[in-house]
Protein backbone atom coordinates (compact mmCIF):
# COMPACT_ATOMS: atom_id res chain seq x y z
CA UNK A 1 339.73 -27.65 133.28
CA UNK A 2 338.49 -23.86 132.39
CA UNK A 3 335.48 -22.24 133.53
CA UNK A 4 333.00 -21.11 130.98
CA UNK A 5 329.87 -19.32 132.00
CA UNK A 6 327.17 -19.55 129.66
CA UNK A 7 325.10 -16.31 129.05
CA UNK A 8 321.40 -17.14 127.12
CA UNK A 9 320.52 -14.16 124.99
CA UNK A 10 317.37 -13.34 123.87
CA UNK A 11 319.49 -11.60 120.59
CA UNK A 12 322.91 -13.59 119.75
CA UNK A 13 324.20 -10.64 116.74
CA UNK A 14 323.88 -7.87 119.38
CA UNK A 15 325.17 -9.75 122.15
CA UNK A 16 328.02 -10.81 120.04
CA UNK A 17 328.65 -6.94 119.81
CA UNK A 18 328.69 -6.33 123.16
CA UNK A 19 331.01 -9.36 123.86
CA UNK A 20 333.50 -7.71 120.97
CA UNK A 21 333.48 -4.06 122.77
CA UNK A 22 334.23 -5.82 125.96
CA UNK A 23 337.21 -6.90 124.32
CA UNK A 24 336.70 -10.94 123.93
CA UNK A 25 337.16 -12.30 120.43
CA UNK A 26 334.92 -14.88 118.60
CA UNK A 27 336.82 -17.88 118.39
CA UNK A 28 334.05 -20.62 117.05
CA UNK A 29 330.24 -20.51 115.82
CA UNK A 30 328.29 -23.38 115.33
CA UNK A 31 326.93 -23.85 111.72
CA UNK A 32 322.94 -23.19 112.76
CA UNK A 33 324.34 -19.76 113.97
CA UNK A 34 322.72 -20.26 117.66
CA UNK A 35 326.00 -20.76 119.55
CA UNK A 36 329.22 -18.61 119.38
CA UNK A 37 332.39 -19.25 121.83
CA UNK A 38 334.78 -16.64 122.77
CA UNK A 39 338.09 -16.61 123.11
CA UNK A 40 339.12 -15.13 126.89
CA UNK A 41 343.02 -15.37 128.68
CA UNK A 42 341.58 -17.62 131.09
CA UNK A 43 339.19 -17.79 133.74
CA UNK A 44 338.41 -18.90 137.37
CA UNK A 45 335.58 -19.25 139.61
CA UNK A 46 335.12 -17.07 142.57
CA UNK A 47 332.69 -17.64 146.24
CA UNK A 48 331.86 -14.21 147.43
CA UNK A 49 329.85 -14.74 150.86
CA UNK A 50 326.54 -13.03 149.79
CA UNK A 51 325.72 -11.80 153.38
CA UNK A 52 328.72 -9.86 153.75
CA UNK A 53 329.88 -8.68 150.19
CA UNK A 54 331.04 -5.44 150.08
CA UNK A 55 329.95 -4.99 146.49
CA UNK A 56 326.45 -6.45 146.62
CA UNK A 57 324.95 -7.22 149.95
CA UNK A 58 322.71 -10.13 149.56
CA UNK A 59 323.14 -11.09 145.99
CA UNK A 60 322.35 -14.38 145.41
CA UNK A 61 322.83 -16.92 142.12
CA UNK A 62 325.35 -16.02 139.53
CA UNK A 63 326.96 -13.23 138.23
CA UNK A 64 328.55 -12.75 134.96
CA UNK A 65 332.20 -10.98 135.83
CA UNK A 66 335.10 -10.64 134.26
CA UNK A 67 338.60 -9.76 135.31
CA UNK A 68 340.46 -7.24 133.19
CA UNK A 69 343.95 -7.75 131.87
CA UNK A 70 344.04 -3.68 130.88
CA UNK A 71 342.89 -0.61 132.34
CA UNK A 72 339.18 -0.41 132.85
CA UNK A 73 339.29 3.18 131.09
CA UNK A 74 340.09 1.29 127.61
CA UNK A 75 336.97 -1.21 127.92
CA UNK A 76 334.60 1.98 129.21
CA UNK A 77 335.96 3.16 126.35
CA UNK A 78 335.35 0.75 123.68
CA UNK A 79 331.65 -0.01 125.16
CA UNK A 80 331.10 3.54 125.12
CA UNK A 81 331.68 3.99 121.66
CA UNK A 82 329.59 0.66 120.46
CA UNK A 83 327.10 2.19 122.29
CA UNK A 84 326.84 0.02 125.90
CA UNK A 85 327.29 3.00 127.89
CA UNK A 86 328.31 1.95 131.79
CA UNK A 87 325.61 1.84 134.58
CA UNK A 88 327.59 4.84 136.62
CA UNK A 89 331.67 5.13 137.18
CA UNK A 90 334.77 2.94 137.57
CA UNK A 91 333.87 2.20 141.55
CA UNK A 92 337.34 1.46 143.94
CA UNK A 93 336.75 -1.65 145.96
CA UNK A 94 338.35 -3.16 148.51
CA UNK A 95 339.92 -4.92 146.39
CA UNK A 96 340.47 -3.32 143.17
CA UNK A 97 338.34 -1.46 140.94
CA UNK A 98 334.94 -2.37 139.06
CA UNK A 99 332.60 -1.24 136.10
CA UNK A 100 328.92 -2.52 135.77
CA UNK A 101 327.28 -2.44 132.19
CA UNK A 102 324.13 -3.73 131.02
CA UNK A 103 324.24 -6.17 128.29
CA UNK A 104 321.39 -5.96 125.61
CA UNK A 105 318.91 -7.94 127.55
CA UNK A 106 319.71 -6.04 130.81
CA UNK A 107 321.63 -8.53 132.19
CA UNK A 108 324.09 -6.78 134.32
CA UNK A 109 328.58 -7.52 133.86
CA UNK A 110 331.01 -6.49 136.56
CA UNK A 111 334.37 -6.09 134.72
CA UNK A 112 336.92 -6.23 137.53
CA UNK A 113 339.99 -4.97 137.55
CA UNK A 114 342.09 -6.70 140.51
CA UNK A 115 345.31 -5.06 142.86
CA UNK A 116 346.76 -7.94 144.41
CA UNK A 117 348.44 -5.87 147.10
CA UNK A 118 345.15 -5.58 148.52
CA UNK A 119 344.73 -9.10 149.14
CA UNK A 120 346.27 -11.14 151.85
């Protein structure tokens, strides 16, 4: 079984863009043109304790977050230049690093990128 969050986009061509400079890669569209599936190395579902997280206190629902398999500075780099500037700086966490960017309706990614010898 593979997790696949589903992100409802109020424009599918320049969401697909934003996908692409993120670094996933279209893998299959349907033939009306209303659904496209990426390609990703995998993916896993995570319970962050909303009252307590470090990165959000008192979030609540879903959030759209990926976990990089490169250095953060190539993806700012890529959304940068397709025009998806970051919402502020590569942030050290507890337990890692992150980058927030708006997609094109606003809706906000966390790209992680994870250093397991800060986990126990």
């Amino acid at each position: 079984m593979r997790v696949r969050p589903i992100h409802f986009v109020p424009d599918l061509a320049e969401a697909v863009r934003f996908y692409e400079a993120l670094g996933l890669t279209p893998q299959v569209r349907s033939r009306s043109g209303h659904w496209v599936e990426f390609a990703a190395a995998g993916g896993e579902l995570g319970l962050h304790d909303a009252a307590i997280a470090a990165d959000g206190e008192g979030r609540t629902g879903l959030t759209l977050n990926f976990v990089a398999d490169e250095p953060l500075e190539a993806i700012e780099g890529r959304l940068r230049a397709a025009g998806f500037p970051p919402e502020g700086t590569i942030v050290d966490q507890e337990w890692g690093r992150s980058l927030l960017v708006p997609a094109p309706d606003g809706t906000i990614v966390q790209i992680d990128e994870q250093d397991r010898e800060l986990y126990t």
